[in-house]
N, C-alpha and C. Protein backbone atom coordinates (compact mmCIF):
# COMPACT_ATOMS: atom_id res chain seq x y z
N UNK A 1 31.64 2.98 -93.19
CA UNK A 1 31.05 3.19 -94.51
C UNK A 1 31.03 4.69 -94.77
N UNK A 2 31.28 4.81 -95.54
CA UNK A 2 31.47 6.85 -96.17
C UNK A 2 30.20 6.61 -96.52
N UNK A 3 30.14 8.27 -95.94
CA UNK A 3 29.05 8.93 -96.01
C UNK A 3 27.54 8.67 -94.83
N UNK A 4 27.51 7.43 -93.98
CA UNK A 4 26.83 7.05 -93.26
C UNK A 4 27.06 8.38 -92.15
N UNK A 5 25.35 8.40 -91.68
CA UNK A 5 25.78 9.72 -90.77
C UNK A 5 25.43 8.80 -89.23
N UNK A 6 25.23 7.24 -89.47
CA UNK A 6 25.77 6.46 -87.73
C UNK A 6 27.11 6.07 -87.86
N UNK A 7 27.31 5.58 -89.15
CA UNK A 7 28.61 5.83 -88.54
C UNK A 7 29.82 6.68 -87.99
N UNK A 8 29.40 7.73 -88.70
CA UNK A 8 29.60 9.19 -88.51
C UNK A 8 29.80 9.26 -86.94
N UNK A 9 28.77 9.10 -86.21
CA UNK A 9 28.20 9.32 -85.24
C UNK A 9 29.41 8.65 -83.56
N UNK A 10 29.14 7.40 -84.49
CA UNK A 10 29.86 5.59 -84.10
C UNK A 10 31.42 6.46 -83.95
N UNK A 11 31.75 6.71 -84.61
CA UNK A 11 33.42 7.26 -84.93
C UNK A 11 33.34 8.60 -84.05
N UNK A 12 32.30 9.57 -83.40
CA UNK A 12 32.43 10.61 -82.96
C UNK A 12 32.82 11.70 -83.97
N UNK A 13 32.60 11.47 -85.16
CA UNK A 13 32.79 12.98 -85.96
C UNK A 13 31.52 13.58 -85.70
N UNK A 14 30.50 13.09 -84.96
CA UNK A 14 28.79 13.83 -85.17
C UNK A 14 28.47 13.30 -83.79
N UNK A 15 28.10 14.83 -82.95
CA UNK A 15 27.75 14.72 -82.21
C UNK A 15 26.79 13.89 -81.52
N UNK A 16 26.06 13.21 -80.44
CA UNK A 16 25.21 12.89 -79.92
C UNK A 16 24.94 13.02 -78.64
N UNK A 17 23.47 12.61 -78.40
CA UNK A 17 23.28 12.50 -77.09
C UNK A 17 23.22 11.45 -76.25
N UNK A 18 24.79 10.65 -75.53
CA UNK A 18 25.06 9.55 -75.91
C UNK A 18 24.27 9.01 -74.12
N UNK A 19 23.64 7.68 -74.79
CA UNK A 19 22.63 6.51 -73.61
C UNK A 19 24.06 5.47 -73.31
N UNK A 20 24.62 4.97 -73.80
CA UNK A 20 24.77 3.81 -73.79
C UNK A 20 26.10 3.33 -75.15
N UNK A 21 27.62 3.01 -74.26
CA UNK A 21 28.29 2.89 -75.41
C UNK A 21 29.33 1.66 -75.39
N UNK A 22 29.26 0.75 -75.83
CA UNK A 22 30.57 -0.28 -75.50
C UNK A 22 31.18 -0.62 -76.68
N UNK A 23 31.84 -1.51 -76.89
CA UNK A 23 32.66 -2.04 -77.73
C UNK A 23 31.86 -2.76 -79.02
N UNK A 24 30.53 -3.05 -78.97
CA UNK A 24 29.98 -3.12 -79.95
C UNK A 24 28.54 -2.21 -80.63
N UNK A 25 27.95 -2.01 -79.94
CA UNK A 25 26.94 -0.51 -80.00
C UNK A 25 26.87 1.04 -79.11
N UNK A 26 26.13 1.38 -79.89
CA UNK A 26 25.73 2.75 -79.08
C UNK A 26 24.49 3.25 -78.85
N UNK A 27 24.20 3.61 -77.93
CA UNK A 27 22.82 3.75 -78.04
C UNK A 27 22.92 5.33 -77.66
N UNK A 28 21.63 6.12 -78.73
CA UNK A 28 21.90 7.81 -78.00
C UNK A 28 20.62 8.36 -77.76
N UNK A 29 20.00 9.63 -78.09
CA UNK A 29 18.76 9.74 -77.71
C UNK A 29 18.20 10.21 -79.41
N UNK A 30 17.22 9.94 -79.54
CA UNK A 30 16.52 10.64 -81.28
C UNK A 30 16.57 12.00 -81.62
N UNK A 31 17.07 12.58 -82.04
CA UNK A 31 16.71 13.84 -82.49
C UNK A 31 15.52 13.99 -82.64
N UNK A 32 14.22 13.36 -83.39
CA UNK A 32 13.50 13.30 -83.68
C UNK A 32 12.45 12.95 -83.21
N UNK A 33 12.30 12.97 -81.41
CA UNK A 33 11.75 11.87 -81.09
C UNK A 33 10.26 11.38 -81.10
N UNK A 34 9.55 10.55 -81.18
CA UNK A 34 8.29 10.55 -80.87
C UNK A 34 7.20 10.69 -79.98
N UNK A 35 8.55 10.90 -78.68
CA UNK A 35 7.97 10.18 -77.33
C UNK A 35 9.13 10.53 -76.49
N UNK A 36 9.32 11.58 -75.81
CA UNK A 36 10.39 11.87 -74.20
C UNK A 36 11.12 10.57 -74.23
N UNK A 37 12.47 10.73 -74.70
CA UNK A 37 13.47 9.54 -74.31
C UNK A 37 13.48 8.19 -75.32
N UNK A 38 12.45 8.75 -76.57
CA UNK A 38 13.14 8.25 -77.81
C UNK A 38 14.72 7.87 -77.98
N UNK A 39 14.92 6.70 -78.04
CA UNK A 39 16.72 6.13 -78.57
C UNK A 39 16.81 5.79 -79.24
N UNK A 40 17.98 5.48 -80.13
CA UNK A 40 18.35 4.42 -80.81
C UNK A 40 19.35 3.63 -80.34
N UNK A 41 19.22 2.82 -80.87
CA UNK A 41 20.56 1.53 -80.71
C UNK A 41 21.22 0.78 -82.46
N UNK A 42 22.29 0.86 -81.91
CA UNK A 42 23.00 1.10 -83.54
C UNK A 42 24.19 -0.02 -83.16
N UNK A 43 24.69 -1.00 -84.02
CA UNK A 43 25.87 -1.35 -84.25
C UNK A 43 26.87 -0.97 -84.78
N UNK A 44 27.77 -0.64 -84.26
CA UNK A 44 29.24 0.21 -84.44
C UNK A 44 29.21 -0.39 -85.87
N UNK A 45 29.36 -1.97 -86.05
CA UNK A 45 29.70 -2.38 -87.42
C UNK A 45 28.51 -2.28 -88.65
N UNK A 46 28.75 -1.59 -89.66
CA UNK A 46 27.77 -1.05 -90.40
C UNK A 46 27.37 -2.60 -91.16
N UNK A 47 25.70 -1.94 -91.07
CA UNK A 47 25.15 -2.63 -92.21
C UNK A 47 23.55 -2.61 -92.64
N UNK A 48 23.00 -2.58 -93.38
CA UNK A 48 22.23 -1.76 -93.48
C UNK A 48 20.98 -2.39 -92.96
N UNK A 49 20.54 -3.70 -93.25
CA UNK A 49 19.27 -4.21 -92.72
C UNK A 49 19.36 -5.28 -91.83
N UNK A 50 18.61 -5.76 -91.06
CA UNK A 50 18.64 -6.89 -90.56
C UNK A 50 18.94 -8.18 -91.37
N UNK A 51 18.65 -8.59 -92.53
CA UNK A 51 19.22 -9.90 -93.28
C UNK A 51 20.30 -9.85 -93.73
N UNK A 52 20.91 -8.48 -93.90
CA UNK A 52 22.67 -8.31 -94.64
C UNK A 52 23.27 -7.94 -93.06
N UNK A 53 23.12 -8.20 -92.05
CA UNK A 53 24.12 -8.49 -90.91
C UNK A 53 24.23 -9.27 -90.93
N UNK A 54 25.77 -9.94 -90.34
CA UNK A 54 26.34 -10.77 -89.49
C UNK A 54 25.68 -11.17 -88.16
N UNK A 55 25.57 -12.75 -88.01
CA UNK A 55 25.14 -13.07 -86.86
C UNK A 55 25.25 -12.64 -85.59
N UNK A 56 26.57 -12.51 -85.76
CA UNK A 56 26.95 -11.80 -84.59
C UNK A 56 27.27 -10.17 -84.18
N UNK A 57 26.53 -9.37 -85.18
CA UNK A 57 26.26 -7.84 -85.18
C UNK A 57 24.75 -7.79 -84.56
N UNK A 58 23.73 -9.09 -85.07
CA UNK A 58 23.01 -9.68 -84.27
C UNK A 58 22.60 -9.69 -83.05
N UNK A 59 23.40 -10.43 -82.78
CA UNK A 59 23.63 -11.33 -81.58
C UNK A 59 23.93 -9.94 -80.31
N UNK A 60 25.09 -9.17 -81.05
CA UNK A 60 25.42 -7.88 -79.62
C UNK A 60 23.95 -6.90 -79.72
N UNK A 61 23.98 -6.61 -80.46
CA UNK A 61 22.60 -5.96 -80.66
C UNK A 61 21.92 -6.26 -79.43
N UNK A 62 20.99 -7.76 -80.29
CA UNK A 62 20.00 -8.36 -78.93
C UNK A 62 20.19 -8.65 -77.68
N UNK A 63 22.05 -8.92 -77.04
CA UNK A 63 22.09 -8.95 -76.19
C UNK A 63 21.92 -7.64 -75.09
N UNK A 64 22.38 -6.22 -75.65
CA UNK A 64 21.95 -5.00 -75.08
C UNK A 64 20.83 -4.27 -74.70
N UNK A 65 20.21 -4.91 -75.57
CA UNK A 65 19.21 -4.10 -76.59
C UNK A 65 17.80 -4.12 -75.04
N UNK A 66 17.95 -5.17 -74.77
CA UNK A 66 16.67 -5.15 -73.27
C UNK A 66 17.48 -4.54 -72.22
N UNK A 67 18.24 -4.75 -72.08
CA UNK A 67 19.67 -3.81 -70.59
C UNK A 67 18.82 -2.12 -70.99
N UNK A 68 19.12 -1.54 -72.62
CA UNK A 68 18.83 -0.36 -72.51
C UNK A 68 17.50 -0.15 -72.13
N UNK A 69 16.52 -1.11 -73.08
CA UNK A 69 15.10 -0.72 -73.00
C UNK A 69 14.68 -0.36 -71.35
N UNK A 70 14.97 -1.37 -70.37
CA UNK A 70 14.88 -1.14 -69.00
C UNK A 70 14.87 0.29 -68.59
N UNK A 71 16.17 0.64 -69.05
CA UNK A 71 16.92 2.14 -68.43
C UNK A 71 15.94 3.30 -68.86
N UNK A 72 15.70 3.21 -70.23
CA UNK A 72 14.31 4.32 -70.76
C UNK A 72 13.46 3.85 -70.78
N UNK A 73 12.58 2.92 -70.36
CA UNK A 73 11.62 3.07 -69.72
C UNK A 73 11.02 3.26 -68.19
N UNK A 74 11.96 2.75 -67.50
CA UNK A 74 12.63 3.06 -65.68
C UNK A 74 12.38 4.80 -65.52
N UNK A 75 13.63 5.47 -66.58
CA UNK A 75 14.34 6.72 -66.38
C UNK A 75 13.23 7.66 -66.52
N UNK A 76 11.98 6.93 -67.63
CA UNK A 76 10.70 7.46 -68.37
C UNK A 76 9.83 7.54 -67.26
N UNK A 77 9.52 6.71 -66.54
CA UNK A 77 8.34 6.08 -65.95
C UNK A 77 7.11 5.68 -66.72
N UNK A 78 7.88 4.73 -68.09
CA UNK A 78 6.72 4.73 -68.97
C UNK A 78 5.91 3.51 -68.51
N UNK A 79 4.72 3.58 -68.89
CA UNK A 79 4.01 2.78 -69.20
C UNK A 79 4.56 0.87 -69.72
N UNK A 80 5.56 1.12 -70.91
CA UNK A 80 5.84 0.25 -71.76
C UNK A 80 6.81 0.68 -73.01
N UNK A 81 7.05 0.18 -73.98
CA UNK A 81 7.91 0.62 -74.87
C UNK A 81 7.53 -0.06 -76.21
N UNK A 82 8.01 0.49 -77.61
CA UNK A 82 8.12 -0.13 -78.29
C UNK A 82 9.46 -0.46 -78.80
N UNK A 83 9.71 -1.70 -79.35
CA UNK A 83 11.09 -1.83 -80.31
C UNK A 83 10.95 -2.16 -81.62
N UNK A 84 11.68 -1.16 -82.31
CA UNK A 84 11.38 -1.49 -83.60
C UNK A 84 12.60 -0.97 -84.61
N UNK A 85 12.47 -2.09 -85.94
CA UNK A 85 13.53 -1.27 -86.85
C UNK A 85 12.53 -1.44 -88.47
N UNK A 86 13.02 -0.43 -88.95
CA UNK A 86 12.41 0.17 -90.01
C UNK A 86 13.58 -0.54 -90.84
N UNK A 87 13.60 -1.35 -92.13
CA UNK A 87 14.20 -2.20 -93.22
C UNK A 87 13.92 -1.68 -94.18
N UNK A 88 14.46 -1.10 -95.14
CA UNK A 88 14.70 -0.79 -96.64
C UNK A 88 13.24 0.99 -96.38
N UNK A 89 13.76 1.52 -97.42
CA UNK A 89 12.80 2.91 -97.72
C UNK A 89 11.10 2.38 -97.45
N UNK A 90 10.72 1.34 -97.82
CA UNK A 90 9.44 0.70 -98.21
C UNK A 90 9.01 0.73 -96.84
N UNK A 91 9.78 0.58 -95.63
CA UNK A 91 9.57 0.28 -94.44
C UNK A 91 10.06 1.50 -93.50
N UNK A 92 10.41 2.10 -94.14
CA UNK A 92 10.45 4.39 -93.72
C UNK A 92 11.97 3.95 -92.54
N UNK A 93 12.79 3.31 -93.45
CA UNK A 93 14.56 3.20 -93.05
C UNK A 93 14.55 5.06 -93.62
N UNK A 94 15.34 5.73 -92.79
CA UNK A 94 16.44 6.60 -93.53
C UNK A 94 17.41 7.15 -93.87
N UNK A 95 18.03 6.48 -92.69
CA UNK A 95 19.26 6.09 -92.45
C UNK A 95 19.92 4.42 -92.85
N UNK A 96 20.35 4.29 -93.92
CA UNK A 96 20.68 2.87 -94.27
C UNK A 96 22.19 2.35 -93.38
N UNK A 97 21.61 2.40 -92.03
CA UNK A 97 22.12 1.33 -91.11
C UNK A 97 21.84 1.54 -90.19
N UNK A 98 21.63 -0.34 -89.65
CA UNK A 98 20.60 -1.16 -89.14
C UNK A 98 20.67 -0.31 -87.59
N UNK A 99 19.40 0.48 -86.88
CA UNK A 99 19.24 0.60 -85.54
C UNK A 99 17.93 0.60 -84.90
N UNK A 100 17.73 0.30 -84.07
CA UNK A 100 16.25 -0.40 -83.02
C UNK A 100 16.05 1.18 -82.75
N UNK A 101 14.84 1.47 -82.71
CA UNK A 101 13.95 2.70 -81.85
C UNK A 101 13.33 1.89 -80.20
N UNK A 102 13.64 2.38 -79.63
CA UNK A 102 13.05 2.08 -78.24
C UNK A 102 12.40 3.16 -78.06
N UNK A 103 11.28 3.65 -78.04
CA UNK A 103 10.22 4.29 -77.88
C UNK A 103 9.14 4.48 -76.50
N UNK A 104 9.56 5.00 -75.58
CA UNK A 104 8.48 5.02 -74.07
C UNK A 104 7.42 4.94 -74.62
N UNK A 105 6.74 4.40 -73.32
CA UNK A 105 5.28 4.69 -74.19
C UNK A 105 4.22 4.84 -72.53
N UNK A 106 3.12 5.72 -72.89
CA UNK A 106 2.37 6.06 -71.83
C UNK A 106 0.88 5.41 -72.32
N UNK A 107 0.33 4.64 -71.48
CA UNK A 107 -1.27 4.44 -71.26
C UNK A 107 -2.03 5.48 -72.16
N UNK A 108 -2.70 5.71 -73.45
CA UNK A 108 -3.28 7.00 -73.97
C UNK A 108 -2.57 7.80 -74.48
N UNK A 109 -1.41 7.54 -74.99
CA UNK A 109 -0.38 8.60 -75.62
C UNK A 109 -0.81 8.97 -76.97
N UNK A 110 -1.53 8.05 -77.45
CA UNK A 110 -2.37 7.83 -79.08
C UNK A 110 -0.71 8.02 -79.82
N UNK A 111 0.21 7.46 -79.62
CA UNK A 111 1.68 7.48 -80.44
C UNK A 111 0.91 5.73 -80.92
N UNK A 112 1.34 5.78 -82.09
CA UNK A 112 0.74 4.22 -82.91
C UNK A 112 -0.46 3.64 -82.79
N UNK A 113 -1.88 4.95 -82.63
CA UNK A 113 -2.95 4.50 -82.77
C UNK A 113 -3.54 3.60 -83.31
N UNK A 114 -3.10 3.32 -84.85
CA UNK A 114 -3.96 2.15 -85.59
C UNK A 114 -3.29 1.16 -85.94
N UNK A 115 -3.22 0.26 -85.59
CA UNK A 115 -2.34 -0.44 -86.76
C UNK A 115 -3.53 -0.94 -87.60
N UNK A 116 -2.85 -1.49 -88.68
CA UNK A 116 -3.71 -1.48 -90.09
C UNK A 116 -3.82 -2.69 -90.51
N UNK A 117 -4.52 -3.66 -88.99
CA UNK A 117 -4.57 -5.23 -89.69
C UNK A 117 -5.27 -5.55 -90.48
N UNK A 118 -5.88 -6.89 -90.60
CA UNK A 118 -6.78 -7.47 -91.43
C UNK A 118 -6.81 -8.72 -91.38
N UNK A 119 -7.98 -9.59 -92.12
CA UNK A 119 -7.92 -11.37 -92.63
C UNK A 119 -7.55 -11.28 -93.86
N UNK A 120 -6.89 -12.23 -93.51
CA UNK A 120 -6.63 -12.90 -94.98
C UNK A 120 -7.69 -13.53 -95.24
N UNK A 121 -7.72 -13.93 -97.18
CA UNK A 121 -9.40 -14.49 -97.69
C UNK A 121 -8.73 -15.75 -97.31
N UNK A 122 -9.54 -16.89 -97.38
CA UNK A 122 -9.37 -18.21 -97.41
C UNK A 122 -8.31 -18.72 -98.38
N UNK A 123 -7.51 -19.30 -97.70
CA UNK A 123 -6.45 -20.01 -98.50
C UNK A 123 -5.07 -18.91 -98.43
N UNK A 124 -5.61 -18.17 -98.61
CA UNK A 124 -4.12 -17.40 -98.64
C UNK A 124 -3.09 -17.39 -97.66
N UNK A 125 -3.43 -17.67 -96.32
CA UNK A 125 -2.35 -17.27 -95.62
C UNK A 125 -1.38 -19.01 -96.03
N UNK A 126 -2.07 -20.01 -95.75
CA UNK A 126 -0.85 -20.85 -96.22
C UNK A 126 -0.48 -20.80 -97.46
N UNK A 127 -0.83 -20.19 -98.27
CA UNK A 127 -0.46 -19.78 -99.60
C UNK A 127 1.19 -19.01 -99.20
N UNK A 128 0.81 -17.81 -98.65
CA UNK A 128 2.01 -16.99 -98.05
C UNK A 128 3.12 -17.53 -97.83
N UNK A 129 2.56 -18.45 -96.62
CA UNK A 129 3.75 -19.06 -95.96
C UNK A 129 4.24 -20.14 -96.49
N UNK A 130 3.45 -21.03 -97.65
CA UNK A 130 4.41 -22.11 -98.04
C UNK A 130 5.36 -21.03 -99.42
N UNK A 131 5.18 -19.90 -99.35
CA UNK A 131 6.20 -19.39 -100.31
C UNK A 131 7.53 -18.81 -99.66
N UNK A 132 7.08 -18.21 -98.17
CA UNK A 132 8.02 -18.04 -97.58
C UNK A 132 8.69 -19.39 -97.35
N UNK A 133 8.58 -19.89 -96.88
CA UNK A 133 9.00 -21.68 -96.17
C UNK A 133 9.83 -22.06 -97.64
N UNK A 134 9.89 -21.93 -98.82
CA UNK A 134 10.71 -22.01 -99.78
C UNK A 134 11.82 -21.15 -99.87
N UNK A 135 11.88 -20.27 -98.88
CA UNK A 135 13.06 -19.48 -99.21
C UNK A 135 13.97 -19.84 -98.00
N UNK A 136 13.08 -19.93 -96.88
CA UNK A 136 14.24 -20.65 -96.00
C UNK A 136 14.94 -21.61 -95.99
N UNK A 137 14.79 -22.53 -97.09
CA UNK A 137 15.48 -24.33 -97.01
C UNK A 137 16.71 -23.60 -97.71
């Protein structure tokens, strides 16, 4: 895809700091990281979110995707890890194509202190879900 700076990356016109590379992903380290040994994991074949992939861009993904986590968190001596992918701007994507953060994580690191749950009022959550449950048939 022009102008993508993973794929960029994917093709070797842009440097990295490369974890992990085969015939269907790559995994390198974050520029950015949050956490010593921040990665990503990226599918060579572009696309931007998890629902506009192919099953099987999928499928290699998830099959790697714990092989790496092992290695940075092992290589870390973390605690644990997180995995996560950020979907559309709304969900702080900024790069529009699709890659997992594997994130070390230490006992007290205060990295993702709050999350920002809540209840739902009465009635609503099957409210939710019989609207979702209409989009899957």
């Amino acid at each position: 895809m022009d102008g993508c700076v993973f794929c960029k990356m994917v093709e070797g016109q842009i440097p990295v700091t490369k974890l992990y590379e085969d015939e269907a992903v790559l995994a390198f380290l974050d520029i950015g990281p949050i956490s010593d040994g921040h990665a990503l994991v990226v599918p060579k074949r572009h696309c931007a979110m998890v629902h506009e992939c192919q099953p099987e861009v999928l499928a290699d993904v998830a099959a790697r995707l714990g092989k790496i986590a092992e290695a940075v968190m092992t290589a870390l001596d973390a605690d644990g890890y997180n995995v996560l992918s950020n979907n559309g701007a709304a969900a702080g994507q900024v790069v529009d194509h699709l890659h997992f953060h594997i994130i070390p994580r230490r006992v007290g690191d205060r990295v993702f202190t709050q999350w920002p749950s809540y209840q739902y009022q009465k009635g609503k959550m099957e409210e939710i879900a019989a609207r979702i449950r209409r989009h899957l048939d």
